[in-house]
Protein backbone atom coordinates (compact mmCIF):
# COMPACT_ATOMS: atom_id res chain seq x y z
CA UNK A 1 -14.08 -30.83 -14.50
CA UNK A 2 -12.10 -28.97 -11.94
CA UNK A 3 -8.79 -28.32 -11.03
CA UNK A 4 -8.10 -27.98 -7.79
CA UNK A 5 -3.75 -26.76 -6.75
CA UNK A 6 -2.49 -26.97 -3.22
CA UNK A 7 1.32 -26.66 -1.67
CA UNK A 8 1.25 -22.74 -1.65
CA UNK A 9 2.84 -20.91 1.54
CA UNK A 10 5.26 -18.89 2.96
CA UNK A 11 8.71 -19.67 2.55
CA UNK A 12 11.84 -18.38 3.30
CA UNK A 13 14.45 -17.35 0.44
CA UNK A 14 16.54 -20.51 -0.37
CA UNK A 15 14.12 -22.54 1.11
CA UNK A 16 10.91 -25.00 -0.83
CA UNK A 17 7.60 -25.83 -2.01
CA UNK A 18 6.09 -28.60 -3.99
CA UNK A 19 2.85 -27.54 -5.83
CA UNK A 20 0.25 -29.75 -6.47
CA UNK A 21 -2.70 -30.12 -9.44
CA UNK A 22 -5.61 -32.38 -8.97
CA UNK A 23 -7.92 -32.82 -11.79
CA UNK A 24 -11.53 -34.22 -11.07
CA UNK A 25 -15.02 -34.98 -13.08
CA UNK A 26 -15.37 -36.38 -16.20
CA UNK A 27 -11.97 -36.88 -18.08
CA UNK A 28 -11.51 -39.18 -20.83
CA UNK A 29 -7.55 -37.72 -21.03
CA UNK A 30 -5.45 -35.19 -20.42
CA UNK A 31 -3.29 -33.68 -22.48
CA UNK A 32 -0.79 -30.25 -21.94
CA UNK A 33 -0.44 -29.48 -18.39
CA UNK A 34 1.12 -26.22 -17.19
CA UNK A 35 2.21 -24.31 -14.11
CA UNK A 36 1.93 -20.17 -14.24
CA UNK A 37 2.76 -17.53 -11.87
CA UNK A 38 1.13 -14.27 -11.43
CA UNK A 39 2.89 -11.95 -9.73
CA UNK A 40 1.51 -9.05 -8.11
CA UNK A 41 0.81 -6.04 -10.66
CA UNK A 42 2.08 -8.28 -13.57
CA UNK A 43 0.62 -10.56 -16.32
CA UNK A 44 0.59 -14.30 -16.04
CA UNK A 45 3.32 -16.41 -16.83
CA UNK A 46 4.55 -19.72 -18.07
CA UNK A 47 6.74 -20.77 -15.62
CA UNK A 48 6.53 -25.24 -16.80
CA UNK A 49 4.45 -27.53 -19.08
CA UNK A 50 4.38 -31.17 -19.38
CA UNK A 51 2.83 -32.99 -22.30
CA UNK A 52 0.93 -36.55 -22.42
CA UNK A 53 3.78 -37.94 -22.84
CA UNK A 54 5.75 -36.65 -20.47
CA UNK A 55 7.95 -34.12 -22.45
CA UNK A 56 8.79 -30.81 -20.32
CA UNK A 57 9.37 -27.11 -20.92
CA UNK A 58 10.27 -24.43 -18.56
CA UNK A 59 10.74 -21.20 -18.32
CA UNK A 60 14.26 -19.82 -18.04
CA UNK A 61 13.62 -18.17 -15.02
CA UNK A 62 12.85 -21.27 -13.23
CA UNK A 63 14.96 -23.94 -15.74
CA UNK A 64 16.96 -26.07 -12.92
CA UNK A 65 15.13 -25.26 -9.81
CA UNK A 66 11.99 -25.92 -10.78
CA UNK A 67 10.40 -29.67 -11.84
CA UNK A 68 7.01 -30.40 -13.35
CA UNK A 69 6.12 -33.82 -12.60
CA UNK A 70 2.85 -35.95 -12.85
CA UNK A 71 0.93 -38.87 -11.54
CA UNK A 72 -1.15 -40.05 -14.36
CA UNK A 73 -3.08 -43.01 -11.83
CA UNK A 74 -4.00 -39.28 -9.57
CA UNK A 75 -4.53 -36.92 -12.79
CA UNK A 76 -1.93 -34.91 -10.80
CA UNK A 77 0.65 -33.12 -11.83
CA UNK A 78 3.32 -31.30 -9.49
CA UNK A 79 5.41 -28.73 -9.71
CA UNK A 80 8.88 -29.09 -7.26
CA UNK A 81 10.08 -25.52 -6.61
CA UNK A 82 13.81 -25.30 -5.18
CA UNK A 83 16.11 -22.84 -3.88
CA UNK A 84 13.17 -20.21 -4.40
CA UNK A 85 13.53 -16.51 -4.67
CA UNK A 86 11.44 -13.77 -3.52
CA UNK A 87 10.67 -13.04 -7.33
CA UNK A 88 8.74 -15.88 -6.92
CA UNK A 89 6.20 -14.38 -5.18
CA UNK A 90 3.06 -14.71 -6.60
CA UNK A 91 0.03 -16.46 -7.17
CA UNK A 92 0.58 -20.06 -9.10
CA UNK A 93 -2.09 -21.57 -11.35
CA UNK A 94 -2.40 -24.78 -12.72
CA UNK A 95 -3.87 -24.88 -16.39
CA UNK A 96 -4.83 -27.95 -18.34
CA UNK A 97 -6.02 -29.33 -21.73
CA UNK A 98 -8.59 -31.88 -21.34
CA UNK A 99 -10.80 -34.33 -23.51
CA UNK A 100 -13.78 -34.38 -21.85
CA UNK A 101 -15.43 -36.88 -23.67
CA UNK A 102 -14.97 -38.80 -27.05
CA UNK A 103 -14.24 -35.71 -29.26
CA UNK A 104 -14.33 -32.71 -27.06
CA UNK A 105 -11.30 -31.07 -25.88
CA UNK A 106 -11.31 -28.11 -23.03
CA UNK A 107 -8.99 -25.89 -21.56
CA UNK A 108 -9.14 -25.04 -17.34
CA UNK A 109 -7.54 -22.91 -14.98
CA UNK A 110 -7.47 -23.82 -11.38
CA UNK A 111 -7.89 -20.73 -8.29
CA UNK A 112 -4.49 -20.83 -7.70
CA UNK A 113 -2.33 -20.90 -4.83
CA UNK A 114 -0.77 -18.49 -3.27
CA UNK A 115 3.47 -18.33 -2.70
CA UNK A 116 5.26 -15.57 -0.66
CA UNK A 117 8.80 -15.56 -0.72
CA UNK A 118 10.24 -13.78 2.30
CA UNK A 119 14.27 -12.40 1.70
């Protein structure tokens, strides 16, 4: 299994991105998905989650700009980042919980994507 994110960039202050999560290989289901942000110098953060069936959490530093969507035909989820800061900046990782085959569950990170957020 592999999860691949794409979307990052540069971006002026104000401005967007949308984020997106392909899964691939040999998934019976997915389960939790989440976005996270590393920043530089700092630990990784939960910035939005979305469940199997579709039920969202965020982050409250990104609650109302930020949207975690998904295509379940395209085991993709998105992440729709609005009116974007220069805090952030950072790396963004997609992370997923995945039955990989009749009774075995897994949990992978994607390499991540890179956003700059220029004031």
């Amino acid at each position: 299994v592999q999860l691949v994110e794409s979307g990052g960039g540069l971006v002026q202050a104000g401005g967007s991105l949308n984020l997106a999560c392909v899964a691939s290989g040999s998934i019976f289901g997915i389960f939790t998905v989440g976005w996270y942000r590393q920043a530089p110098g700092k630990e990784r953060d939960m910035l939005a989650t979305i469940t199997q069936d579709g039920r969202t959490n965020y982050a409250e530093s990104v609650k109302g700009r930020f949207t975690i969507s998904k295509d379940i035909s395209k085991n993709t989820v998105f992440l729709q980042m609005n009116s974007l800061k220069p805090e952030d900046t950072g790396v963004y990782y997609c992370n997923a919980d995945i039955l990989v085959d009749w009774n075995t569950r897994r949990e992978y990170w994607g390499q991540g994507t890179r956003v700059a957020v220029s004031s």
